[in-house]
C-alpha atoms as a PDB file:
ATOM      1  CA  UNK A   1      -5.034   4.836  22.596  1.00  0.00           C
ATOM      2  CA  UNK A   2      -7.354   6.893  20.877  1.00  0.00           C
ATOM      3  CA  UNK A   3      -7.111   7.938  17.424  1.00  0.00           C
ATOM      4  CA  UNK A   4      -7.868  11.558  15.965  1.00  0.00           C
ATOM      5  CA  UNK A   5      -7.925  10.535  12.593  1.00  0.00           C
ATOM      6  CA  UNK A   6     -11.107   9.433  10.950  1.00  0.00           C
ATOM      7  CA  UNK A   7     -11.279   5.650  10.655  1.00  0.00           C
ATOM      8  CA  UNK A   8     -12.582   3.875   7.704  1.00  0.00           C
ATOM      9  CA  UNK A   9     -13.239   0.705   6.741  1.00  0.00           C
ATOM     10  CA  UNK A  10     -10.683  -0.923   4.375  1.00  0.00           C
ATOM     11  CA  UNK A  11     -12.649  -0.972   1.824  1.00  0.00           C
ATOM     12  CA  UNK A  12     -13.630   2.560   1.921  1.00  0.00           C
ATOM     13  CA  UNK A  13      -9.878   3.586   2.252  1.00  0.00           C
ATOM     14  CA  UNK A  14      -9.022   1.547  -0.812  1.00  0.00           C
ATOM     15  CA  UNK A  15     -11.689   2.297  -3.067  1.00  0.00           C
ATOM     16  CA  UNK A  16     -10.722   6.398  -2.520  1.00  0.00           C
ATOM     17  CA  UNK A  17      -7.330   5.706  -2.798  1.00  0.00           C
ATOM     18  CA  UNK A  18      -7.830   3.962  -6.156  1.00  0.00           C
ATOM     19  CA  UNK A  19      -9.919   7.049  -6.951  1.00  0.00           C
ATOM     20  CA  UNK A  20      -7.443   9.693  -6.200  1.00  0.00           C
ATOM     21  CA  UNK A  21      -4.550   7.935  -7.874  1.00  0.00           C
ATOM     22  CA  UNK A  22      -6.399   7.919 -11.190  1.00  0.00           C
ATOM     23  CA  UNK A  23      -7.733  11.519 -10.916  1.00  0.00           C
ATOM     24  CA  UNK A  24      -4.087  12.026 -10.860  1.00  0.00           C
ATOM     25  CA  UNK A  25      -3.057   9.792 -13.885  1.00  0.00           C
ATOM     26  CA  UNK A  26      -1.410   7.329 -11.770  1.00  0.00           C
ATOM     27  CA  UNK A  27      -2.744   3.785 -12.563  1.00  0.00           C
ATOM     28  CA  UNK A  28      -3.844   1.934  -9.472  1.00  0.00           C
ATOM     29  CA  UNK A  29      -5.837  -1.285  -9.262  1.00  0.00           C
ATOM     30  CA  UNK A  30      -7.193  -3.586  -6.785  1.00  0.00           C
ATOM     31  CA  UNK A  31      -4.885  -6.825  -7.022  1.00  0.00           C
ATOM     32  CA  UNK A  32      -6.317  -8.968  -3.726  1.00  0.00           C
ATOM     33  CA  UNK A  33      -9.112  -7.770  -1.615  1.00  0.00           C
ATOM     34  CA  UNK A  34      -9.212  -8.929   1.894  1.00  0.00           C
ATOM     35  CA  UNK A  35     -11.478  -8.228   4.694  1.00  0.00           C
ATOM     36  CA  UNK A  36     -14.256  -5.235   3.965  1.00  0.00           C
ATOM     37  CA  UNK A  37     -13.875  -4.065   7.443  1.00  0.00           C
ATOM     38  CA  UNK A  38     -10.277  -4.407   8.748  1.00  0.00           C
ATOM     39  CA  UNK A  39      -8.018  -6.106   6.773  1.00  0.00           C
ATOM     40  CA  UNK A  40      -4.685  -4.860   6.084  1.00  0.00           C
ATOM     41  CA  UNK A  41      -3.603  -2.884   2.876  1.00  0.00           C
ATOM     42  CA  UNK A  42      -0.065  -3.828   1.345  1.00  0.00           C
ATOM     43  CA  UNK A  43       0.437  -1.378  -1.641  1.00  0.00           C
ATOM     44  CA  UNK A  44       2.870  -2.352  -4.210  1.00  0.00           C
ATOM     45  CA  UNK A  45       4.498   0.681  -5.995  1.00  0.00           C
ATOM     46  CA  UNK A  46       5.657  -0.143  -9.367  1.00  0.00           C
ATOM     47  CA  UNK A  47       8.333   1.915 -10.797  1.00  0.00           C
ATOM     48  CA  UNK A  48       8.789  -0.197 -13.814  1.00  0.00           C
ATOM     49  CA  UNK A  49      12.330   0.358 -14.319  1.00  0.00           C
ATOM     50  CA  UNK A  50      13.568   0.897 -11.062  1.00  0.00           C
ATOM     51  CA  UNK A  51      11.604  -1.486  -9.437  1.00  0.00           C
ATOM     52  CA  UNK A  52       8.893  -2.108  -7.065  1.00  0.00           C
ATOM     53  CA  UNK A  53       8.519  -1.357  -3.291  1.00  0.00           C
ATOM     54  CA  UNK A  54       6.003  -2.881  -0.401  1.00  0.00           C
ATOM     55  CA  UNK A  55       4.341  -0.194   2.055  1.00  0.00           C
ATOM     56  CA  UNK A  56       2.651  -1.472   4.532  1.00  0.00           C
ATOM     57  CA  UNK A  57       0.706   0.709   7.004  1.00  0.00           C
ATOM     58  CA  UNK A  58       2.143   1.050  10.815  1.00  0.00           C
ATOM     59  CA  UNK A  59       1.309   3.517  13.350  1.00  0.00           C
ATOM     60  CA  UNK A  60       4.111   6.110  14.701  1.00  0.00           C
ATOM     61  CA  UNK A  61       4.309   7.070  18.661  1.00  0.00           C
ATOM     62  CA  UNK A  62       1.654   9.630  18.628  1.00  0.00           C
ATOM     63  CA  UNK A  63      -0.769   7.104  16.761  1.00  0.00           C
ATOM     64  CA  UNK A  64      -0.645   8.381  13.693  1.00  0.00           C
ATOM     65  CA  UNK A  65      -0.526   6.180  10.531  1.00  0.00           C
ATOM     66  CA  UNK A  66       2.752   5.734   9.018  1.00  0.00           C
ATOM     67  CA  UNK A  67       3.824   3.421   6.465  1.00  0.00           C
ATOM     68  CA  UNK A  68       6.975   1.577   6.160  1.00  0.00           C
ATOM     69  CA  UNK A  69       8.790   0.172   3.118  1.00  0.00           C
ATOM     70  CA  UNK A  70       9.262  -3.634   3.115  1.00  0.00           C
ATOM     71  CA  UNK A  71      11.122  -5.582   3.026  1.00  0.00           C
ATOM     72  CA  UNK A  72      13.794  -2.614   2.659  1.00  0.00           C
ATOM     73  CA  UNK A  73      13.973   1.170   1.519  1.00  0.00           C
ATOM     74  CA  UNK A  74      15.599   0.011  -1.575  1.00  0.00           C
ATOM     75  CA  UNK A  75      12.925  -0.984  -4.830  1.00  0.00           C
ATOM     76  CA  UNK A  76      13.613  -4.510  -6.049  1.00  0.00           C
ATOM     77  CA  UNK A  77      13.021  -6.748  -9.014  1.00  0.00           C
ATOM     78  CA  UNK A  78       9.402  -7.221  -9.783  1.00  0.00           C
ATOM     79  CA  UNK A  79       9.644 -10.794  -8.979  1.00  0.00           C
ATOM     80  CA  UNK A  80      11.389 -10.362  -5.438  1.00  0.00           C
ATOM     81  CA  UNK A  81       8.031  -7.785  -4.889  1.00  0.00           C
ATOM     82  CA  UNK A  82       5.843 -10.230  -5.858  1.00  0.00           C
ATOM     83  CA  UNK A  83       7.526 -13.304  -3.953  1.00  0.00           C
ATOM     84  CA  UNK A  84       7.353 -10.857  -0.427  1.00  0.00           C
ATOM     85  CA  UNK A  85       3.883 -10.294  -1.249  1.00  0.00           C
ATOM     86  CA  UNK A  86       2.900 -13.542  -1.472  1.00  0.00           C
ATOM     87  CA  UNK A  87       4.806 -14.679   1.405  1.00  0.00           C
ATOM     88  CA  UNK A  88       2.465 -11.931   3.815  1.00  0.00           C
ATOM     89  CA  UNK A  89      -0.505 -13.790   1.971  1.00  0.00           C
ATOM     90  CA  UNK A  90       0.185 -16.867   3.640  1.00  0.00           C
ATOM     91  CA  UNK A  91       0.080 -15.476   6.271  1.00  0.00           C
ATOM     92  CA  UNK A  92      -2.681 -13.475   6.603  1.00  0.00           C
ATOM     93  CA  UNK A  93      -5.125 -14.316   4.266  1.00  0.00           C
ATOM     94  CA  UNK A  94      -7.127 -11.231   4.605  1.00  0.00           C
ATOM     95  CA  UNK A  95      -4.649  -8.765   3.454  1.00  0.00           C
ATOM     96  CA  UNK A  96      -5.584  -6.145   0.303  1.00  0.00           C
ATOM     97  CA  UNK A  97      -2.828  -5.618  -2.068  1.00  0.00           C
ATOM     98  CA  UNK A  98      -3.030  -2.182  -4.467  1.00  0.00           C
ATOM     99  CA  UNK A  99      -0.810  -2.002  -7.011  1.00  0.00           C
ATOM    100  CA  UNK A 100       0.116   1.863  -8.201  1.00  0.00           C
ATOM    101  CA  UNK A 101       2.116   2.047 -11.437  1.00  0.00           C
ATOM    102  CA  UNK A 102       4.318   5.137 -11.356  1.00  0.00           C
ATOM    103  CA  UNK A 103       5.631   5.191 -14.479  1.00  0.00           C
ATOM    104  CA  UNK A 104       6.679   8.827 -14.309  1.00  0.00           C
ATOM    105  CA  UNK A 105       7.183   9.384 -10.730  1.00  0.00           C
ATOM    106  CA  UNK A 106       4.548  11.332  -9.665  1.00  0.00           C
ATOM    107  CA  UNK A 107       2.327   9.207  -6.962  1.00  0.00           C
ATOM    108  CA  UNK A 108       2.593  10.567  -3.035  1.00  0.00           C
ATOM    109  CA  UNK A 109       0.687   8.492  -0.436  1.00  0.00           C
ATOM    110  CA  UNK A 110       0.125  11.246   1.384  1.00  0.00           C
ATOM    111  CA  UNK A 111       1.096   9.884   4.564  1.00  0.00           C
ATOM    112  CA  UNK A 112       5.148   9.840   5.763  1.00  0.00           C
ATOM    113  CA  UNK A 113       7.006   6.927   4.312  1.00  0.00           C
ATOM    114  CA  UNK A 114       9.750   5.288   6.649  1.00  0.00           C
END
């Protein structure tokens, strides 16, 4: 299946995302890295008060990059976040993890959320 998005390395991806986030006044820092070249990105969107979600990238039937809320559409307690987290550590050990705190509700990944 080819792609016709541009494809970058992880650590590219990351290190602009980190970059646009703050240009916005969002905090966002690197928690984990993982692999430079393909490893997986897990970003954990603190809400503080309402809670945290999981997105973790997937790719829609046309190929395009989605990502999807785990483990529901719901936030949870900080704690439950950081327990699922963990949990995808274990199992792949070369998984990033980005934390964006959204105090005031203003981050957009740019890319549809399911």
């Amino acid at each position: 299946m080819e792609y016709d998005e541009p494809v970058l390395t992880t650590a590219i991806w990351v290190s602009a995302h980190i970059r646009r986030c703050m240009s916005a006044g969002i905090p966002a820092m690197l928690v984990r890295r993982g692999d430079d070249k393909a490893g997986t990105v897990l970003i954990k969107w603190n809400r503080f008060a309402e809670g945290c979600q999981v997105l973790t990238p997937s790719r829609n039937t046309q190929g395009r990059r989605v990502w999807i809320a785990r483990p529901g559409a719901a936030p949870s307690p900080e704690e439950d976040t950081d327990a699922y987290i963990a949990r995808q550590i274990k199992r792949d050990p070369d998984l990033w993890v980005l934390e964006i705190e959204d105090l005031q509700g203003r981050y957009e990944l740019g890319e549809p959320i399911n």
